[in-house]
C-alpha atoms as a PDB file:
ATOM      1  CA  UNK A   1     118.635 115.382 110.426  1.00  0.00           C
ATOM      2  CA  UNK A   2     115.324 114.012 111.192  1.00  0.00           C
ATOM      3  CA  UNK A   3     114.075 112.844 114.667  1.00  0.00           C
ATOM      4  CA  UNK A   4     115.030 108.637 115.120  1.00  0.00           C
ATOM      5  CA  UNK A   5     111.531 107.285 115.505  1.00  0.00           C
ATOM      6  CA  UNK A   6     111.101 103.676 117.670  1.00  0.00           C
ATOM      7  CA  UNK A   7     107.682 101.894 117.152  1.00  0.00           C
ATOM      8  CA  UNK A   8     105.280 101.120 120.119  1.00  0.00           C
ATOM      9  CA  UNK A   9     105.046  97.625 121.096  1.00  0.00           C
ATOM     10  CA  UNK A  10     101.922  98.716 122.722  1.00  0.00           C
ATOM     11  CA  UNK A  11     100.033 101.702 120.583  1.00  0.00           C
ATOM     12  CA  UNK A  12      99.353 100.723 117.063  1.00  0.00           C
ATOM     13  CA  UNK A  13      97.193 102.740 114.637  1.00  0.00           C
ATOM     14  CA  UNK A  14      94.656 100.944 112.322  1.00  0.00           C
ATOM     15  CA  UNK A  15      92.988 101.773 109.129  1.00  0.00           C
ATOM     16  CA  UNK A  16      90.025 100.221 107.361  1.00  0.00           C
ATOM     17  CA  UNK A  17      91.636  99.521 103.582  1.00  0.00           C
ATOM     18  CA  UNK A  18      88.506  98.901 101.997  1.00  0.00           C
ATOM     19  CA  UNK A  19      84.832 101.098 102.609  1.00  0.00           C
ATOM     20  CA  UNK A  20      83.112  97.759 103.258  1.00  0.00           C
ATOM     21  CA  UNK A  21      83.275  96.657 107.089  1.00  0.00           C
ATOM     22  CA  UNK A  22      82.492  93.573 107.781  1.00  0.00           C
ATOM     23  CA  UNK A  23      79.664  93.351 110.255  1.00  0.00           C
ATOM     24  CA  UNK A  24      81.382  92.970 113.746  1.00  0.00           C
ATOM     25  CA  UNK A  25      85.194  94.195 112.623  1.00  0.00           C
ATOM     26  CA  UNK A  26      85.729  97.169 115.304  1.00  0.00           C
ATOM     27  CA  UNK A  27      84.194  94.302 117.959  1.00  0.00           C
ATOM     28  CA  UNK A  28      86.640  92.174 116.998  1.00  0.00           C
ATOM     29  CA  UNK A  29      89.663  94.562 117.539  1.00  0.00           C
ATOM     30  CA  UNK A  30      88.281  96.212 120.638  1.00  0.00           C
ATOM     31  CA  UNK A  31      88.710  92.065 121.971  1.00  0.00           C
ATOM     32  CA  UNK A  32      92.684  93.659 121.612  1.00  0.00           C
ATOM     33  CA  UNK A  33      92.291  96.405 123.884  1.00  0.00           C
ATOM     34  CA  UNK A  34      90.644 100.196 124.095  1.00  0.00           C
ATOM     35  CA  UNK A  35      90.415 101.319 120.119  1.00  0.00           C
ATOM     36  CA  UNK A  36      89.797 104.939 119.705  1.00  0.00           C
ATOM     37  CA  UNK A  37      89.317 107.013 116.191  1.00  0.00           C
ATOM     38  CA  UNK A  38      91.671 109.318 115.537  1.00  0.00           C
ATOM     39  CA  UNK A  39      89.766 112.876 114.728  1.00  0.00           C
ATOM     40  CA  UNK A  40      89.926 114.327 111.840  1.00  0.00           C
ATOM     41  CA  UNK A  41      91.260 110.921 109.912  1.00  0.00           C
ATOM     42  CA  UNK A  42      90.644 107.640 108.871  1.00  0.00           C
ATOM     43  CA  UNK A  43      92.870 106.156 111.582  1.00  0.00           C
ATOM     44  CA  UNK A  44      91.736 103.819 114.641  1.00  0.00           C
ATOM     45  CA  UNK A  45      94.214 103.887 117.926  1.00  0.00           C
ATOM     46  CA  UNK A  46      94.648 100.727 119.480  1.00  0.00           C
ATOM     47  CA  UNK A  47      96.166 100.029 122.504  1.00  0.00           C
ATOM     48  CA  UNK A  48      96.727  96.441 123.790  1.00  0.00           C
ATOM     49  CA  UNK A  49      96.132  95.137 126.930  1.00  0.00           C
ATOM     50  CA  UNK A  50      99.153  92.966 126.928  1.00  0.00           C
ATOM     51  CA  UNK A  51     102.217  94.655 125.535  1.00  0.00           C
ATOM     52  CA  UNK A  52     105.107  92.535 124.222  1.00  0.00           C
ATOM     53  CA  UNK A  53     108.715  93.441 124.534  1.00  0.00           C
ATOM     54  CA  UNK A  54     109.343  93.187 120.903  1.00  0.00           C
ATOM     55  CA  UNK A  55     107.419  95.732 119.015  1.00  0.00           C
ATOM     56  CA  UNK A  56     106.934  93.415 115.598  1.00  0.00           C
ATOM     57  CA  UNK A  57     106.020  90.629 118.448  1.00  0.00           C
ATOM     58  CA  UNK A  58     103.500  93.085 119.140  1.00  0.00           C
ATOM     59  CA  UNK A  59     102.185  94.165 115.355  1.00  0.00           C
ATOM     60  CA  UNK A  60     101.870  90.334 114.268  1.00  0.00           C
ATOM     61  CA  UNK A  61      99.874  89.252 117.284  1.00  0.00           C
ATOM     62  CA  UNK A  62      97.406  92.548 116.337  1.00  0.00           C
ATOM     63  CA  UNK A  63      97.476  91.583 112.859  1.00  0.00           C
ATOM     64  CA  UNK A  64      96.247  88.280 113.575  1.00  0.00           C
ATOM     65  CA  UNK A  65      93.446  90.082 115.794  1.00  0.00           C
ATOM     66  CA  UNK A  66      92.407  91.951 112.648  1.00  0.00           C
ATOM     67  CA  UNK A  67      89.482  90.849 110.364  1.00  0.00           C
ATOM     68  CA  UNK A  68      90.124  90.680 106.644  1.00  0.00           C
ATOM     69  CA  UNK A  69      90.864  94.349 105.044  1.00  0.00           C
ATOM     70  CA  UNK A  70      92.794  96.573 108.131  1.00  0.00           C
ATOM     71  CA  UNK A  71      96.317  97.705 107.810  1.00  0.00           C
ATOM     72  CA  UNK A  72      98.079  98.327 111.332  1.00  0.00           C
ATOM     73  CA  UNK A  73     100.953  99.872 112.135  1.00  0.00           C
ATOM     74  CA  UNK A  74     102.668 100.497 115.360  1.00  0.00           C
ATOM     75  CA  UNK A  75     102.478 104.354 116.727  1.00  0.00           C
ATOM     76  CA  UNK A  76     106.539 105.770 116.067  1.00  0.00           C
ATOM     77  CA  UNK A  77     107.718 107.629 118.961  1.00  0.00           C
ATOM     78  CA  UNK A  78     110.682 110.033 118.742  1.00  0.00           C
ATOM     79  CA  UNK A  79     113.644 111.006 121.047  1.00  0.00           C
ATOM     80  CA  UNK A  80     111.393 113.447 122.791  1.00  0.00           C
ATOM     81  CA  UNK A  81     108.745 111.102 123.548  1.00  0.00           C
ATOM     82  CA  UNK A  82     106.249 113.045 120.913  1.00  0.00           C
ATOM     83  CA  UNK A  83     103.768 110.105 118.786  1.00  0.00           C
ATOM     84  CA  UNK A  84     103.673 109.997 115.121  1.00  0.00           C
ATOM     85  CA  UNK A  85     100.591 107.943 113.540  1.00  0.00           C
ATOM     86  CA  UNK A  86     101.949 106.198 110.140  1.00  0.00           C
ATOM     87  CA  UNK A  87      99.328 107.106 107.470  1.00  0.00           C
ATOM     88  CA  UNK A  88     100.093 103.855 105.574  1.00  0.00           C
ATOM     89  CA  UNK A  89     102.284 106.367 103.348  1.00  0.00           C
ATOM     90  CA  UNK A  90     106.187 107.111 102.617  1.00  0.00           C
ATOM     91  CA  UNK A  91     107.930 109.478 101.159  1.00  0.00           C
ATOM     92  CA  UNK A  92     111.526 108.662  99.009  1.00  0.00           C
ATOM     93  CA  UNK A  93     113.975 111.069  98.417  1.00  0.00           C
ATOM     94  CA  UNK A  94     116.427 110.142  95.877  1.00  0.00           C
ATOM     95  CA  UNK A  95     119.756 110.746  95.426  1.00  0.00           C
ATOM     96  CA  UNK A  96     119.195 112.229  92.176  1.00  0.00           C
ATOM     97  CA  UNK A  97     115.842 112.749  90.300  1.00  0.00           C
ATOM     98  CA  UNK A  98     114.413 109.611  88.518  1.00  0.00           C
ATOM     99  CA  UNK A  99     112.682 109.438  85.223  1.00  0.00           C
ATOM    100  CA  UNK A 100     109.204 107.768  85.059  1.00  0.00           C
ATOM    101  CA  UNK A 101     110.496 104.858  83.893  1.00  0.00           C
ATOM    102  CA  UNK A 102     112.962 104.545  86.856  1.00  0.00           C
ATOM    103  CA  UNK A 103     110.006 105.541  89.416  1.00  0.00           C
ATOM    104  CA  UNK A 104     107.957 102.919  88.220  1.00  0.00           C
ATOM    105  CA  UNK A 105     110.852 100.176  88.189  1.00  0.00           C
ATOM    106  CA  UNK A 106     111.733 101.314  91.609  1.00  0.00           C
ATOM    107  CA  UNK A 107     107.837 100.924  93.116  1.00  0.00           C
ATOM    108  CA  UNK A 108     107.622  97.422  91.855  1.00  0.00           C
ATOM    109  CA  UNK A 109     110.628  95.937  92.777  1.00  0.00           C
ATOM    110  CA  UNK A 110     109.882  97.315  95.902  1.00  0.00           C
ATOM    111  CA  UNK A 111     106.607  96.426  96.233  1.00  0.00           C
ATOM    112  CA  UNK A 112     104.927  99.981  96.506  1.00  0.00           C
ATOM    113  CA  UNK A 113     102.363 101.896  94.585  1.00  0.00           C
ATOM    114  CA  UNK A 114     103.534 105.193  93.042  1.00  0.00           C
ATOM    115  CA  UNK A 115     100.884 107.984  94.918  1.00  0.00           C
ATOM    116  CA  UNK A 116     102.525 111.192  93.293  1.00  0.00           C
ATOM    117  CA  UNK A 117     105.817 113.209  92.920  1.00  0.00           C
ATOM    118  CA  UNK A 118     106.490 115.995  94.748  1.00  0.00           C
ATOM    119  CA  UNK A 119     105.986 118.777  92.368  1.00  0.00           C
ATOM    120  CA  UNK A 120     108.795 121.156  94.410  1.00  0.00           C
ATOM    121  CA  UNK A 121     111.537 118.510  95.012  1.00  0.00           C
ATOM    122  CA  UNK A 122     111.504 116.285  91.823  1.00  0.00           C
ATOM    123  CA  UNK A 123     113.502 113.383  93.573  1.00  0.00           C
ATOM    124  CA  UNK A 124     110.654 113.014  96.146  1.00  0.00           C
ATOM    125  CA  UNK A 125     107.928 110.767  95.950  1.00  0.00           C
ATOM    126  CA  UNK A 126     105.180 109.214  97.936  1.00  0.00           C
ATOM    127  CA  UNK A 127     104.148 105.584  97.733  1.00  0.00           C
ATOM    128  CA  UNK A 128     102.165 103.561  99.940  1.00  0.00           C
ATOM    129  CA  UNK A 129     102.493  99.970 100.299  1.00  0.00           C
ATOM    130  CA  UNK A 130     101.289  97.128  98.061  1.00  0.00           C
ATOM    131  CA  UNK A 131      99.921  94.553 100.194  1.00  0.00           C
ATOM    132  CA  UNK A 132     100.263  96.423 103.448  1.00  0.00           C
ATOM    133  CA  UNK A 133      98.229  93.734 105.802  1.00  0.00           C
ATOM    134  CA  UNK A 134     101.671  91.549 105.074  1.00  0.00           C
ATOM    135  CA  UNK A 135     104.413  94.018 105.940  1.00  0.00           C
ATOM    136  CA  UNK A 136     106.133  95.640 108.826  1.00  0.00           C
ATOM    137  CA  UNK A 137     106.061  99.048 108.371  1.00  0.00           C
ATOM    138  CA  UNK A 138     109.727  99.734 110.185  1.00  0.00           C
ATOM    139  CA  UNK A 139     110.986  97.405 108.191  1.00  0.00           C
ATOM    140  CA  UNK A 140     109.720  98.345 104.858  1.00  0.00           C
ATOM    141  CA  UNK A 141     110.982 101.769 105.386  1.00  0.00           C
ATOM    142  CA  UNK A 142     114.282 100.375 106.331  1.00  0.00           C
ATOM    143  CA  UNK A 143     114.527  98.264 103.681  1.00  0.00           C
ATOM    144  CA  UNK A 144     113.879 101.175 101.012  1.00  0.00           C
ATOM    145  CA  UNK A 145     116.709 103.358 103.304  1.00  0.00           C
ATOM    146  CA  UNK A 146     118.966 100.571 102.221  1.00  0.00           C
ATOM    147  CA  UNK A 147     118.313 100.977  98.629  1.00  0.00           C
ATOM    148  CA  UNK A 148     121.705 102.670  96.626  1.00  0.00           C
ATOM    149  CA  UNK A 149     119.305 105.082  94.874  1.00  0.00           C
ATOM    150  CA  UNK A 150     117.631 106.292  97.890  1.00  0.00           C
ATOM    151  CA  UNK A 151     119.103 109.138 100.404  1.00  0.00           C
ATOM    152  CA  UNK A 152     115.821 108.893 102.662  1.00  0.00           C
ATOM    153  CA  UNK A 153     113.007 107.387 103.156  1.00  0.00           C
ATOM    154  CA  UNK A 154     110.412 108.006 106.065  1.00  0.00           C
ATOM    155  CA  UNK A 155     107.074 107.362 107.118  1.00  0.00           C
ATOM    156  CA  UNK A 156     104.641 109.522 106.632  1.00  0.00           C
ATOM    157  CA  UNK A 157     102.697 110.456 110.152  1.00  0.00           C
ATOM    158  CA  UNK A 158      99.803 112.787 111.519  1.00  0.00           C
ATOM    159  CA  UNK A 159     101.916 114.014 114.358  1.00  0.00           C
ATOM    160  CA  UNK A 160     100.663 116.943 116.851  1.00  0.00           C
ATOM    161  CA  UNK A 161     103.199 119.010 117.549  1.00  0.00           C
ATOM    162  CA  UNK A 162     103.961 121.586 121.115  1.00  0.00           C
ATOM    163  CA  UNK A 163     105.637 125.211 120.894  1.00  0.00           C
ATOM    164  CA  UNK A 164     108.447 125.306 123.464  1.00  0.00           C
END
């Protein structure tokens, strides 16, 4: 059984959706708090200077410090305290393997964008989100967890791992 990730209400990763930047973007999020890149990615970490209790409290007031084409998410941190950046990613398992037809209903009613199948477990697939700048990544993944077809569904992280 997977690890029960929580999100930050005061880490949040952030990712540039389009190539153009508008001129003065990372100065607007750095007004936020300290914003690192993530090596090795495409990711930004943020960390506010004012954490809220609630972590979706947290995510809109950073989304409305974000300029016009970012997608944030806050960090997930498991039981053992470990951080796992979202990617802007999930992966579906299904309870049994769809047909195309059934993939594609599935990703638009749930607002996602088929990325590809898993080509080893044929009920898996990866989608990332349409409109991601509106949506709270927790919840999305909840909401496709609560789907009848689905038997998981989990964001997909860079995550750094320790040997004990």
């Amino acid at each position: 059984m997977p690890l029960k990730q929580l999100p930050s209400s005061e880490h949040f990763v952030v990712r540039r959706l389009s190539p153009k930047d508008p001129a003065g973007a990372l100065d607007k999020l750095r007004e936020c708090g300290t914003l690192d890149a993530v090596p090795g990615s495409d990711l930004f970490m943020l960390r506010i200077r004012q954490p809220e209790e609630d972590p979706k409290e947290a995510w809109r007031k950073v989304s409305a410090c974000l300029p016009p084409g970012y997608w944030v998410s806050p960090v997930l941190i498991d039981e053992r305290g470990q951080w796992h950046l979202p990617t802007g990613e999930l992966s579906v398992r299904f309870r049994k393997e769809p047909s195309p037809t059934e993939l594609k209903g599935f990703a638009e009613s749930c607002h996602l964008v088929l990325r590809s199948r898993n080509e080893f477990v044929r009920s898996q697939a990866v989608f990332k989100i349409d409109q991601p700048e509106d949506r709270y990544l927790p919840e999305v993944v909840n909401e496709i967890q609560a789907e009848p077809a689905v038997e998981l569904a989990w964001s997909n992280t860079l995550s750094q791992y320790k040997r004990a």
